[in-house]
N, C-alpha and C. Protein backbone atom coordinates (compact mmCIF):
# COMPACT_ATOMS: atom_id res chain seq x y z
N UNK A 1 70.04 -42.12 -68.34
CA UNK A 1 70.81 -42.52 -67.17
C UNK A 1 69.84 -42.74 -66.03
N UNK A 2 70.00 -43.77 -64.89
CA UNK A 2 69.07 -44.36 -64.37
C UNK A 2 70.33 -43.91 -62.98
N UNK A 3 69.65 -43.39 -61.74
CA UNK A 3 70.49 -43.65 -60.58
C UNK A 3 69.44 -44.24 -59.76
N UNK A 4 70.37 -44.93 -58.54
CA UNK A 4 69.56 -46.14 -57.91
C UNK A 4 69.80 -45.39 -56.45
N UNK A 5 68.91 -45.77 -55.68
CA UNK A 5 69.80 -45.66 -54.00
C UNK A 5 69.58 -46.76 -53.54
N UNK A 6 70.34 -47.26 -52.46
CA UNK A 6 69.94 -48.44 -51.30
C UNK A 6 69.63 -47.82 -50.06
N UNK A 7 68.74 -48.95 -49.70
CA UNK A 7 68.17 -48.33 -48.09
C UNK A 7 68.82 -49.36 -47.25
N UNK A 8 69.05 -48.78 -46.53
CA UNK A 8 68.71 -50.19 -45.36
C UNK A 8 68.43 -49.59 -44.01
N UNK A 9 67.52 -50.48 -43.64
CA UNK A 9 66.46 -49.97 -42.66
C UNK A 9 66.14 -51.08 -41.18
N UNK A 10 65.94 -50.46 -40.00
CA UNK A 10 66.05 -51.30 -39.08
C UNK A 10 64.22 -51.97 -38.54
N UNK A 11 63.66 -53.02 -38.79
CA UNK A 11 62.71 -52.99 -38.19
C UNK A 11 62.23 -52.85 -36.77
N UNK A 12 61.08 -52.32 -36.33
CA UNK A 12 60.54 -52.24 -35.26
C UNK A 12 60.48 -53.53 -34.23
N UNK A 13 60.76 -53.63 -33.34
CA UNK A 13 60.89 -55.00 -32.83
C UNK A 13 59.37 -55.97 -32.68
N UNK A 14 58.59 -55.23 -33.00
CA UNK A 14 57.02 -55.83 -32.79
C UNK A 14 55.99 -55.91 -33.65
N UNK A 15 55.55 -56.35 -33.93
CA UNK A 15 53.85 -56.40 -35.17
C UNK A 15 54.01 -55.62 -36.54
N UNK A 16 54.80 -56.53 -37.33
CA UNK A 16 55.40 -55.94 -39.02
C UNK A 16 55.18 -57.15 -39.52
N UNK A 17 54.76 -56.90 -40.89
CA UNK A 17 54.85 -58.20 -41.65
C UNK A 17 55.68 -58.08 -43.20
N UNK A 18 56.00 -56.86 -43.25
CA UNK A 18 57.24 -56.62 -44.13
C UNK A 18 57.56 -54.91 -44.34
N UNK A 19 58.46 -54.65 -45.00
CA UNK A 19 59.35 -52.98 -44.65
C UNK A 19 59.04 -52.87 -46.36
N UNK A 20 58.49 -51.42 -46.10
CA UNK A 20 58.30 -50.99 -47.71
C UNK A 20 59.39 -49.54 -47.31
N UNK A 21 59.93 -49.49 -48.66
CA UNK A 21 60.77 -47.86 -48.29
C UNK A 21 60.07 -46.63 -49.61
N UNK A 22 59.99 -46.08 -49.34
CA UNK A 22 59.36 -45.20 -50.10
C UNK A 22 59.77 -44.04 -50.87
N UNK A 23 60.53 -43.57 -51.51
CA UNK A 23 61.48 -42.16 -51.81
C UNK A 23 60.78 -41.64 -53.30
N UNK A 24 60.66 -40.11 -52.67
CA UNK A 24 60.14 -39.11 -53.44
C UNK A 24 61.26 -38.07 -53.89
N UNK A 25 60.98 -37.98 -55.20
CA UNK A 25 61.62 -37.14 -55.91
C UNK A 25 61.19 -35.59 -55.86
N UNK A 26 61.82 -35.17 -55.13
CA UNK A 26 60.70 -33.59 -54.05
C UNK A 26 60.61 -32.27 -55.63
N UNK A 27 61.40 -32.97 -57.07
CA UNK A 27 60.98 -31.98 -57.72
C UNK A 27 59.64 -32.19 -58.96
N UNK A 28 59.27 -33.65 -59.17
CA UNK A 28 58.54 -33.71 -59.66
C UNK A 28 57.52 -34.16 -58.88
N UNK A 29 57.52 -34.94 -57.75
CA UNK A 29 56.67 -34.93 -56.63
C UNK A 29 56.90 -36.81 -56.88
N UNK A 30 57.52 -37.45 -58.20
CA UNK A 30 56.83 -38.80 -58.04
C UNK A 30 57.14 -40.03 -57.39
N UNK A 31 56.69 -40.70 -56.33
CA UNK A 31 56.98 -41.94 -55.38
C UNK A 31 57.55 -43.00 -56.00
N UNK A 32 58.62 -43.81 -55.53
CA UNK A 32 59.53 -44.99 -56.45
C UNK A 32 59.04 -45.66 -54.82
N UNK A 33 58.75 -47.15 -55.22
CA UNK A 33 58.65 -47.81 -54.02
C UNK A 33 58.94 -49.34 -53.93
N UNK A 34 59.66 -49.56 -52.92
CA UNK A 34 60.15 -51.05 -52.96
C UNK A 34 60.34 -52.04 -51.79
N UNK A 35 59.81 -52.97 -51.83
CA UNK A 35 59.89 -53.66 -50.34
C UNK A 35 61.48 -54.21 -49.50
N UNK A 36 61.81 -54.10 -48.55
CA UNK A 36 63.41 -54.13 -48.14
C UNK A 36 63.27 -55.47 -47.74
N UNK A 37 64.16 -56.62 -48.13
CA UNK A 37 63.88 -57.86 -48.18
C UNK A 37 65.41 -58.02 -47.22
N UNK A 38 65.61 -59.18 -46.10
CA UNK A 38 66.67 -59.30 -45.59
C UNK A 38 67.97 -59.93 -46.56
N UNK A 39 69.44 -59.26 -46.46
CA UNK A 39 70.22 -59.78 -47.01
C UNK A 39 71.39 -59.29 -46.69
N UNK A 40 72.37 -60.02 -46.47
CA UNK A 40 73.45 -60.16 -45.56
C UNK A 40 73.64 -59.68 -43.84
N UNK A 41 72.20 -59.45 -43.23
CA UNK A 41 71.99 -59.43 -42.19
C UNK A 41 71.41 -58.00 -42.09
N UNK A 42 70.86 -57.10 -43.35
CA UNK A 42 70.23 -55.83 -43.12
C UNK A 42 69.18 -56.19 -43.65
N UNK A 43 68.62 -55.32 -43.91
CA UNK A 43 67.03 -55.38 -44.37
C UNK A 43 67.41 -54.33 -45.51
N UNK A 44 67.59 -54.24 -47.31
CA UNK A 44 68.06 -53.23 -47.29
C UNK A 44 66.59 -53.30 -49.07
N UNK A 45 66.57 -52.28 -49.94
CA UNK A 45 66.11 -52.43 -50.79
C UNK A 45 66.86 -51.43 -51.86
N UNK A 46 67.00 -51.49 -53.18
CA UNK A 46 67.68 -51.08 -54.10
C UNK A 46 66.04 -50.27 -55.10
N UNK A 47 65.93 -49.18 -54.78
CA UNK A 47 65.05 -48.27 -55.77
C UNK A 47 65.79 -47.75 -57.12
N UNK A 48 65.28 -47.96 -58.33
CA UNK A 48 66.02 -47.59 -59.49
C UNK A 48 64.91 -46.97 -60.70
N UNK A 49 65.48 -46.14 -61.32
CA UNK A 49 64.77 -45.40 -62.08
C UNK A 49 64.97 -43.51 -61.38
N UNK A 50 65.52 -43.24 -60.96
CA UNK A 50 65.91 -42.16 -60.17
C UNK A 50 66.15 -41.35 -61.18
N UNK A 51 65.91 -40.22 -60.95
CA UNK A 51 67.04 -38.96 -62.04
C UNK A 51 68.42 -38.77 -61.21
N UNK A 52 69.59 -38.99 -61.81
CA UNK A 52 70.72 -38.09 -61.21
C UNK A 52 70.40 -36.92 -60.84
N UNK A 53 71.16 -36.47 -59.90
CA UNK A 53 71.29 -34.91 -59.30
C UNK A 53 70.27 -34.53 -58.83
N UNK A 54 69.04 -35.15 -58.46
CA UNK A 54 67.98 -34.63 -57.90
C UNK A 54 67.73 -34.55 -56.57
N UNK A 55 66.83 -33.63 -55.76
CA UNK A 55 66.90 -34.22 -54.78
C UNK A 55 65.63 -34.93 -54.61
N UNK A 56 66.00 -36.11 -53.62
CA UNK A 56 64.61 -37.22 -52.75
C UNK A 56 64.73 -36.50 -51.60
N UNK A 57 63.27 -37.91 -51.14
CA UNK A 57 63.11 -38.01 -49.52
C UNK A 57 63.05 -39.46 -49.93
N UNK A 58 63.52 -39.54 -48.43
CA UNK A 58 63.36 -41.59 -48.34
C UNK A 58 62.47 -41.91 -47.08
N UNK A 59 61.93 -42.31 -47.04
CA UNK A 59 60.86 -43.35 -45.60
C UNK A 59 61.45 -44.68 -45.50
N UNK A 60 61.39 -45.37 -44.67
CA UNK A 60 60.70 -46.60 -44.66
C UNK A 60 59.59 -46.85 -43.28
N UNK A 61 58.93 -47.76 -43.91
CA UNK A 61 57.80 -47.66 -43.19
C UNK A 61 57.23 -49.35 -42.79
N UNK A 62 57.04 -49.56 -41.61
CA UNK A 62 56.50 -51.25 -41.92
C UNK A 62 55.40 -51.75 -41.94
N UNK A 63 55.01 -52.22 -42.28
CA UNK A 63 53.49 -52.44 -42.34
C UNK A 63 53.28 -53.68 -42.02
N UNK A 64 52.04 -53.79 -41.11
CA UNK A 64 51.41 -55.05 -40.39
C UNK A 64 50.85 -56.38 -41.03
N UNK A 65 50.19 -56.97 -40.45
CA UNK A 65 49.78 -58.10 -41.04
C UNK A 65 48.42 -57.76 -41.73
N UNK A 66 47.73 -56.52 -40.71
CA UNK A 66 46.40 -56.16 -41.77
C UNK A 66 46.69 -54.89 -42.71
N UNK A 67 47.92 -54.99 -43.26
CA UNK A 67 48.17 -54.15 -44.52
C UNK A 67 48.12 -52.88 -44.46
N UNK A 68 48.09 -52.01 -43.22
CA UNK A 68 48.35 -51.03 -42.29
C UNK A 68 49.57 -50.59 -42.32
N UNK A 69 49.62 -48.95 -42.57
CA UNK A 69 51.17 -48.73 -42.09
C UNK A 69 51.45 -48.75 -40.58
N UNK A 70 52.46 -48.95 -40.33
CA UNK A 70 52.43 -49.25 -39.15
C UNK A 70 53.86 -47.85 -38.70
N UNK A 71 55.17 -48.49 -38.00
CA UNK A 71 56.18 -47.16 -37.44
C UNK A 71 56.63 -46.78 -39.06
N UNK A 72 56.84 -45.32 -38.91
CA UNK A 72 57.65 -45.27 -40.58
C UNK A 72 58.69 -44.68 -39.67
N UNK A 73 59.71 -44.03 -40.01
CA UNK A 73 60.95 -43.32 -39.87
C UNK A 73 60.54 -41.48 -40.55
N UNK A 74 61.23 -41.04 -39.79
CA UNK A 74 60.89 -39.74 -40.41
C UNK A 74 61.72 -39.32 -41.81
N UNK A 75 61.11 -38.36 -43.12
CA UNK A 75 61.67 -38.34 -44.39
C UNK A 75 62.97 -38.13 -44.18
N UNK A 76 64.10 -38.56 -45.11
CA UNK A 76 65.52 -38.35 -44.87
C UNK A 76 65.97 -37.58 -46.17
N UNK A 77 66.59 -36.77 -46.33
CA UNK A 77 66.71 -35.84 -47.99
C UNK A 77 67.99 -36.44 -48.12
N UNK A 78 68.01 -36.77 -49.39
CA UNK A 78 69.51 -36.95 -50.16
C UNK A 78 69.52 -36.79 -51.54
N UNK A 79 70.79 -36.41 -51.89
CA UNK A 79 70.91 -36.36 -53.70
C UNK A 79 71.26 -37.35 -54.30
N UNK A 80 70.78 -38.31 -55.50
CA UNK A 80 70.55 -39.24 -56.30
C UNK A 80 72.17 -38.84 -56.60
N UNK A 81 72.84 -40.25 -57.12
CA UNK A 81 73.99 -39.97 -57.75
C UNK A 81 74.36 -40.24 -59.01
């Protein structure tokens, strides 16, 4: 069984050249990562491969034109469904 989450995330109003979101699985430690592409007027991205019932952290973070992270958001905890 595969659970997914969606992000959707607001960009920074200044110097980004695309939104990566980042969510960690806080019991095996391992990073799922995916870039949030605009669609239906959010910025949102669909991470899959998740364990049910676990818990994450989620980021997103944007990164510049020189491939720099740039503002992230602080980690957000939630349980996979």
């Amino acid at each position: 069984v595969t659970a997914y989450a969606l992000i959707r995330a607001t960009p920074p109003t200044v110097n980004w050249s695309r939104l990566v979101a980042q969510v960690k699985d806080t019991t095996t430690n391992e990073i799922y990562q995916a870039q949030l592409i605009l669609a239906g007027g959010n910025y949102e991205a669909t991470v899959s491969g998740l364990r049910p019932g676990r818990a994450h952290t989620v980021v997103a973070c944007a990164v510049n034109a020189t491939n720099v992270d740039g503002i992230a958001t602080a980690a957000v905890p939630f349980t996979s469904a």
